[in-house]
N, C-alpha and C. Protein backbone atom coordinates (compact mmCIF):
# COMPACT_ATOMS: atom_id res chain seq x y z
N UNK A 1 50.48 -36.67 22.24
CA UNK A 1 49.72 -37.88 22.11
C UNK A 1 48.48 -37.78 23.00
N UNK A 2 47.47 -38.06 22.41
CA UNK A 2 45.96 -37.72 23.26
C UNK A 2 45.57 -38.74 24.00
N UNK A 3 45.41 -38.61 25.23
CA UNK A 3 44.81 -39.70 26.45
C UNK A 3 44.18 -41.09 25.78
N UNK A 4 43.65 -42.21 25.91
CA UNK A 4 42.97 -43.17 25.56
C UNK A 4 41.71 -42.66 26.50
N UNK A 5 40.63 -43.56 25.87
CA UNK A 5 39.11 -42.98 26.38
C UNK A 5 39.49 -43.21 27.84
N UNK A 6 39.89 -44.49 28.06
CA UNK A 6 39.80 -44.86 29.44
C UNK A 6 40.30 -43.99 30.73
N UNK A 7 41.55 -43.31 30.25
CA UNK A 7 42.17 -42.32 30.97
C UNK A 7 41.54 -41.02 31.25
N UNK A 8 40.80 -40.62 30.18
CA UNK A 8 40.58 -39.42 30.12
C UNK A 8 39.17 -39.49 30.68
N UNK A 9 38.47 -40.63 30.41
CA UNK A 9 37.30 -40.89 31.60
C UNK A 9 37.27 -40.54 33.28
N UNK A 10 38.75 -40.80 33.65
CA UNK A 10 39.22 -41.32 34.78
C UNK A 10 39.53 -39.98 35.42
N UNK A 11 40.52 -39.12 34.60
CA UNK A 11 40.52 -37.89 34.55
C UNK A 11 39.67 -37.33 34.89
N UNK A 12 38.54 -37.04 34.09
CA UNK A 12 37.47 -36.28 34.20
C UNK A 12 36.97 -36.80 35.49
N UNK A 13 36.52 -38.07 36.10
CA UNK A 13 35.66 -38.10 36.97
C UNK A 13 36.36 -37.77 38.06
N UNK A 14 37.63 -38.35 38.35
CA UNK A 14 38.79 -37.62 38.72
C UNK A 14 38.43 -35.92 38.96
N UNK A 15 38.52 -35.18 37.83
CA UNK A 15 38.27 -33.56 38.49
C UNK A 15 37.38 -33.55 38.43
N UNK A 16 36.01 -33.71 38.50
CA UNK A 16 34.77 -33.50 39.16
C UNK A 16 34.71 -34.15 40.81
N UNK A 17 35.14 -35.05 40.84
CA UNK A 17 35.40 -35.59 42.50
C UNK A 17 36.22 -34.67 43.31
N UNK A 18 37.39 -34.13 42.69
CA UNK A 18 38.33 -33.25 43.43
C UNK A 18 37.89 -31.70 43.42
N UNK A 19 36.96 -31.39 42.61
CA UNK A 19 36.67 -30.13 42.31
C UNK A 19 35.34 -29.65 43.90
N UNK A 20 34.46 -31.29 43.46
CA UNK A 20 33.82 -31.12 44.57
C UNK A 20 34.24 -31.30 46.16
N UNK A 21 34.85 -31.73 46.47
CA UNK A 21 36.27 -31.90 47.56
C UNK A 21 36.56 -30.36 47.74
N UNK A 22 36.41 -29.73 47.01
CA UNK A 22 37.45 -28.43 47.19
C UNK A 22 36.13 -27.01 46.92
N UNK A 23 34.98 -27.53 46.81
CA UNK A 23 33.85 -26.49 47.15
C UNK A 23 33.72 -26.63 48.67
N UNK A 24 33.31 -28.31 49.15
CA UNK A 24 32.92 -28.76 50.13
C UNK A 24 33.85 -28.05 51.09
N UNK A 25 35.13 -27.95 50.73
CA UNK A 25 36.42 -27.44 52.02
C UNK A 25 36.13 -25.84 51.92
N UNK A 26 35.85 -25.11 51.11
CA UNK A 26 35.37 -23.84 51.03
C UNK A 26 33.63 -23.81 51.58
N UNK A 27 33.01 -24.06 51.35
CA UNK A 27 31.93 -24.24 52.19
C UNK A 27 32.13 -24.55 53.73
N UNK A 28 33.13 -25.13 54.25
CA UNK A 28 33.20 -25.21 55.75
C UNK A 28 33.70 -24.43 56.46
N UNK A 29 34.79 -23.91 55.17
CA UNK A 29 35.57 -22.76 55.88
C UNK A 29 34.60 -21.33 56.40
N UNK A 30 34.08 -20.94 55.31
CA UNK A 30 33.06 -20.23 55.35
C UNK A 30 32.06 -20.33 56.43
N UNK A 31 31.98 -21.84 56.87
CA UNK A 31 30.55 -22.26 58.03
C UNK A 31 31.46 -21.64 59.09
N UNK A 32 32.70 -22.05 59.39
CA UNK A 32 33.58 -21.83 60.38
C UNK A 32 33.87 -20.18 60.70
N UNK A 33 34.15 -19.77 59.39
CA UNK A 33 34.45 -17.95 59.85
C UNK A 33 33.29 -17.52 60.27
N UNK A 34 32.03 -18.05 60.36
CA UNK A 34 30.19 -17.48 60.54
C UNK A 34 30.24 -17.82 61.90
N UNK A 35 31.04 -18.87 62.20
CA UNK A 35 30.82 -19.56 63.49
C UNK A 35 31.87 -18.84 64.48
N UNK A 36 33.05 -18.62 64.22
CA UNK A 36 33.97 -17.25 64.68
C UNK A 36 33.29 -16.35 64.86
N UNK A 37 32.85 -15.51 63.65
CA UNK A 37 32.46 -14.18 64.14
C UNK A 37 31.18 -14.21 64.82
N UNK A 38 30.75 -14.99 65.11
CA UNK A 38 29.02 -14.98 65.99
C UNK A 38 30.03 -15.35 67.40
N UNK A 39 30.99 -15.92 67.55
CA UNK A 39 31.44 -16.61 69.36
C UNK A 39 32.37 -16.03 69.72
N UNK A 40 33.31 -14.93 68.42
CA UNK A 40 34.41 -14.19 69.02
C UNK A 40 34.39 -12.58 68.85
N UNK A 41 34.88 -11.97 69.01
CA UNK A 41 35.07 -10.69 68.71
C UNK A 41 35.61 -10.20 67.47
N UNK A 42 34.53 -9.39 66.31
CA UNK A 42 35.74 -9.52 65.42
C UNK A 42 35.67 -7.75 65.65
N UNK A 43 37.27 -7.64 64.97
CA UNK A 43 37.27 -6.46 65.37
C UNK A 43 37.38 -5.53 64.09
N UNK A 44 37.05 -6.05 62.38
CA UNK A 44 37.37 -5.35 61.57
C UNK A 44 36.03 -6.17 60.59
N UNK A 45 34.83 -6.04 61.03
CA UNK A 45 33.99 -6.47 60.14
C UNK A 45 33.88 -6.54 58.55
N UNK A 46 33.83 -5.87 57.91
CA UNK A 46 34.22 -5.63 56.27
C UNK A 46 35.11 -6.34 56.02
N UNK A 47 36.66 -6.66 55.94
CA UNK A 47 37.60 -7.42 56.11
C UNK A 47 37.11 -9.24 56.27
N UNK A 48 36.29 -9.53 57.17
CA UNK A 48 36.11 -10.84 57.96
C UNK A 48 34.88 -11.08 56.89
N UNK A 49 33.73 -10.00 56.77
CA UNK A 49 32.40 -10.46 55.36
C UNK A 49 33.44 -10.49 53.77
N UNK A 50 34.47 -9.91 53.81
CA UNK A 50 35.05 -10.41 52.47
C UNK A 50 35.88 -11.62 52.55
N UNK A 51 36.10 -12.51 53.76
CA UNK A 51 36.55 -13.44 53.62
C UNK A 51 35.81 -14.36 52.97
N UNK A 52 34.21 -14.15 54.19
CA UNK A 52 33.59 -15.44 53.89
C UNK A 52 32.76 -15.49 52.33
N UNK A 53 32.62 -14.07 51.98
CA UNK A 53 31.57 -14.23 50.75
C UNK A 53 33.05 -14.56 49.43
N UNK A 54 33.90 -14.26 50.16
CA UNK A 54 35.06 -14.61 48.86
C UNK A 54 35.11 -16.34 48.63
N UNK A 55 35.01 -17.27 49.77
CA UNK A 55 35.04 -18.51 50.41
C UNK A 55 33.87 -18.64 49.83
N UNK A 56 32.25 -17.94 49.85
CA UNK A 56 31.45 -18.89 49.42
C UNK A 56 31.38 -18.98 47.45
N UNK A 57 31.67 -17.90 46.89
CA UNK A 57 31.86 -17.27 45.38
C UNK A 57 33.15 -18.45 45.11
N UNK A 58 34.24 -18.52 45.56
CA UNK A 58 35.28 -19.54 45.32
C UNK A 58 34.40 -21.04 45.14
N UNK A 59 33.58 -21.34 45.97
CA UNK A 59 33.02 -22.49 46.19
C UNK A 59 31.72 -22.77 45.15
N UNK A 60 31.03 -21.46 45.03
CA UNK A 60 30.18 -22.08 43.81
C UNK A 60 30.86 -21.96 42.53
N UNK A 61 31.75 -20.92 42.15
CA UNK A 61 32.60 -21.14 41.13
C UNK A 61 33.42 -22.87 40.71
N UNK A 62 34.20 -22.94 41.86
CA UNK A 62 34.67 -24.62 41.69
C UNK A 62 33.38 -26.00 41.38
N UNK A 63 31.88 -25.53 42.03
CA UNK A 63 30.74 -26.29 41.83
C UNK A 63 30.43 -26.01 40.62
N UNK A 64 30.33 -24.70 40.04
CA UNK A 64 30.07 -24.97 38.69
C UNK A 64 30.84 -25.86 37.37
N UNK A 65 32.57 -25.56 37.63
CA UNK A 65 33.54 -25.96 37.24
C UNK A 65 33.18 -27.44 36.97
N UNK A 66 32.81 -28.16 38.44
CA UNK A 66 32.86 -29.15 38.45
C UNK A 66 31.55 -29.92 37.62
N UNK A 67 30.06 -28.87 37.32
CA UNK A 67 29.59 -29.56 36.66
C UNK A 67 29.73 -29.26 35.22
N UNK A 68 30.93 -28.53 34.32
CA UNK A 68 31.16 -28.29 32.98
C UNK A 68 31.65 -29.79 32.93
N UNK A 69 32.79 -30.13 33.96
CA UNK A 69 33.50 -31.63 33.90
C UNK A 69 32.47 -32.84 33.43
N UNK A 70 31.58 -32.88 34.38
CA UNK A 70 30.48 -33.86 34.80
C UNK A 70 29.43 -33.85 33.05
N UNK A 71 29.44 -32.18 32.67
CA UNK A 71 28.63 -33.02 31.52
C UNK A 71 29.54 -32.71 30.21
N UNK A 72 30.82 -32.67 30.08
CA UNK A 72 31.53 -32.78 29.49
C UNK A 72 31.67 -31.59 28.33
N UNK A 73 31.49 -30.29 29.25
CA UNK A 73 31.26 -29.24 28.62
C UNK A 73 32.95 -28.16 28.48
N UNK A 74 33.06 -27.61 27.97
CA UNK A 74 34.54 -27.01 28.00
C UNK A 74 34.30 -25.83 29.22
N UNK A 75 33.63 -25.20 29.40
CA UNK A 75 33.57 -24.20 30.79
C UNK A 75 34.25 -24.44 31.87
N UNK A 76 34.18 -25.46 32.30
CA UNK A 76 34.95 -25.86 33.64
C UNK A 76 35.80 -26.11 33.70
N UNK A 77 36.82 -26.49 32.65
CA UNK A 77 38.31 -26.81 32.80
C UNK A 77 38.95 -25.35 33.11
N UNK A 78 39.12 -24.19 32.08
CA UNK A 78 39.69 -23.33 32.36
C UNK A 78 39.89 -22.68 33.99
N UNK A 79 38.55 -22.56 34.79
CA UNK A 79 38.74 -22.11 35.82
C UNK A 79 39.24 -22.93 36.77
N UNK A 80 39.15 -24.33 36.55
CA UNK A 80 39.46 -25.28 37.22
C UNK A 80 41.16 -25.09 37.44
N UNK A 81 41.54 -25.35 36.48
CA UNK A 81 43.18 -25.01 36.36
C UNK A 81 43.61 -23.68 36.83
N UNK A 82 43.09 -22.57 36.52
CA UNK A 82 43.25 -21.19 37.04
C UNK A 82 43.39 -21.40 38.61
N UNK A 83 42.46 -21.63 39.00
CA UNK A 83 42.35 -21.83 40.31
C UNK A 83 42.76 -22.38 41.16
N UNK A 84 43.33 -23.86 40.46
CA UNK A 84 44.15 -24.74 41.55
C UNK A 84 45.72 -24.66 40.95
N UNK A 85 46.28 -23.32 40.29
CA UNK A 85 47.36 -23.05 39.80
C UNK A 85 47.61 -21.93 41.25
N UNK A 86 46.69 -21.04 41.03
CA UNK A 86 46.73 -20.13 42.11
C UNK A 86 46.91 -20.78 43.67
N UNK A 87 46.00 -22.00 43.99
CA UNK A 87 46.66 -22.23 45.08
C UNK A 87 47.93 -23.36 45.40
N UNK A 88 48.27 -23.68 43.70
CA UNK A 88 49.72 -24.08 44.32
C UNK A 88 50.80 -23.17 44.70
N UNK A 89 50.32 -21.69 44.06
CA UNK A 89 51.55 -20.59 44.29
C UNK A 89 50.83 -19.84 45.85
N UNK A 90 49.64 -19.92 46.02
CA UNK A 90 49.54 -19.54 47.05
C UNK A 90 50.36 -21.02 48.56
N UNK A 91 50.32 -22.01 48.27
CA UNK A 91 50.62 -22.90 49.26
C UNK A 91 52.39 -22.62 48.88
N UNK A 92 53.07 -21.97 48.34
CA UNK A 92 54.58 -21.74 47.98
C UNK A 92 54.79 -20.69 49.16
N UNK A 93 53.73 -19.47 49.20
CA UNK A 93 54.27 -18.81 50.07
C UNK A 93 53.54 -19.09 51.48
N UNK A 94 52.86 -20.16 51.41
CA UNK A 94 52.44 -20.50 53.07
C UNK A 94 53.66 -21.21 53.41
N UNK A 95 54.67 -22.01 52.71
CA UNK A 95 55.66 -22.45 52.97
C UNK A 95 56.84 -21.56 53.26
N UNK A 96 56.97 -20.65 52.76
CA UNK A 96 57.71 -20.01 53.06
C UNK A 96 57.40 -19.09 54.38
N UNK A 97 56.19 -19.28 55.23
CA UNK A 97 55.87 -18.78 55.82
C UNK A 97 56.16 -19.67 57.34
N UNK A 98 56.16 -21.05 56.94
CA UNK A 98 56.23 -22.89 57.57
C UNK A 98 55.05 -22.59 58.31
N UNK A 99 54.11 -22.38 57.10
CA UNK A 99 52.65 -23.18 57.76
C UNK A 99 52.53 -24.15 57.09
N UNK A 100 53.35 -24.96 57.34
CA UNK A 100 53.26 -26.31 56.61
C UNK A 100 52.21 -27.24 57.03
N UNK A 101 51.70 -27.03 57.78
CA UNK A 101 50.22 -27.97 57.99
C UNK A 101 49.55 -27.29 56.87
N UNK A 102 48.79 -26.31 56.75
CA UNK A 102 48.55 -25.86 55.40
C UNK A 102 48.88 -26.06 54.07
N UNK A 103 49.62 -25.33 53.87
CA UNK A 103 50.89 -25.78 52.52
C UNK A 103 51.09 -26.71 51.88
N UNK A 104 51.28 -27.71 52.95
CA UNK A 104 51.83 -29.34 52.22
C UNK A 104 50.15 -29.83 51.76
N UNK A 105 48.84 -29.73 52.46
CA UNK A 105 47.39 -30.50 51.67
C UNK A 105 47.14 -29.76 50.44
N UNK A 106 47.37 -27.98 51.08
CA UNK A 106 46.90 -27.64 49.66
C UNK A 106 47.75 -27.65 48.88
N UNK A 107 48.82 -27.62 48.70
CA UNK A 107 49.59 -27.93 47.60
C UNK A 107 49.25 -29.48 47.06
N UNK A 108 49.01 -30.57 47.56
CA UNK A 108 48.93 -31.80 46.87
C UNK A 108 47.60 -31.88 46.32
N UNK A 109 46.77 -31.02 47.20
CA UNK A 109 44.96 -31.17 46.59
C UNK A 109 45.03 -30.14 45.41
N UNK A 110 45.84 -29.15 45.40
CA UNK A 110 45.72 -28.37 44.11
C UNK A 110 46.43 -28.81 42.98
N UNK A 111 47.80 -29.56 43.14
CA UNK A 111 48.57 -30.51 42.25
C UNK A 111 47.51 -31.57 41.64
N UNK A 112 46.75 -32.37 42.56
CA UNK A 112 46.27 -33.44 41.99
C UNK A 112 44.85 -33.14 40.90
N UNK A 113 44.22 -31.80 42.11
CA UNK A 113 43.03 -31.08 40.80
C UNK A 113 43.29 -30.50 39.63
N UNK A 114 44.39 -29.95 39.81
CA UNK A 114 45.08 -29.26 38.60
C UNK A 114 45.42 -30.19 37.44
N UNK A 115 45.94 -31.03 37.67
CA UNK A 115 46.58 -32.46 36.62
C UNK A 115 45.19 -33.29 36.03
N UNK A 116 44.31 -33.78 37.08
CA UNK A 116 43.01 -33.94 36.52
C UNK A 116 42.40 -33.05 35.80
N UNK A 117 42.05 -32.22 36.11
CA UNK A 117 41.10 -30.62 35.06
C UNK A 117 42.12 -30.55 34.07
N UNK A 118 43.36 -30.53 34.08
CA UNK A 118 44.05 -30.38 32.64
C UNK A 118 43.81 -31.54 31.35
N UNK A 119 43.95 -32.47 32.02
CA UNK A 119 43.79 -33.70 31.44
C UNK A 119 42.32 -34.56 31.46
N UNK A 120 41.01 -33.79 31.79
CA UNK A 120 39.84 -34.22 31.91
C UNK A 120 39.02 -33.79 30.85
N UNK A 121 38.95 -33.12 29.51
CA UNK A 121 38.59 -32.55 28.73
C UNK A 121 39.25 -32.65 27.62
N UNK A 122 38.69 -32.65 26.59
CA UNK A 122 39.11 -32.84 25.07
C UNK A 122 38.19 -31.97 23.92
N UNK A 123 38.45 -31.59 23.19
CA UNK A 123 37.37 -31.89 22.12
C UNK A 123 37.36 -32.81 21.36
């Protein structure tokens, strides 16, 4: 049974709000590892530049995502879901790890983006 307009409105603006939420948290992370490796020692450079350029590529990827949502284009759902599928299985094994300060946001921020981007698009 297919959403009513109203829902699927809600949806959508829904994963464009959460999509951008989740560039913005990759964009800081990224400010933060720049801000590490300039005040600490890193000791495996290559390793630490594939974090952050992985962190900033994650982040314009989810920005683009988020504007397929915004103009109601089919592009952005797929990666949208890809992506916040991956970090509910990635927050499975931070749990199993009990980095549960971790684990438990991203698992609910990737649950809640994931359910929106699935349900934010139609033809």
């Amino acid at each position: 049974m297919p959403l009513s307009d109203s829902r699927y409105h809600l949806a959508r603006t829904w994963a464009v709000r959460l999509l951008r939420l989740e560039t913005l948290i990759l964009v800081a992370i990224a400010a933060y590892m720049v801000y590490r490796g300039v005040t600490d020692t890193v000791h495996d450079l290559g390793a630490y530049a594939g974090v952050i350029i992985f962190a900033l590529l994650g982040a314009v990827g989810l920005f683009v995502a988020s504007r397929g949502f915004q103009q109601g284009k089919a592009y952005g759902r797929a990666p949208a879901v890809l992506a916040n599928g991956i970090a509910m299985g990635v927050s499975y094994f931070m749990l199993s790890g009990s980095f549960y300060v971790g684990a438990i946001p991203l698992f609910i921020l990737g649950a809640l983006t994931f359910t929106a981007s699935l349900f934010g698009y139609r033809e």
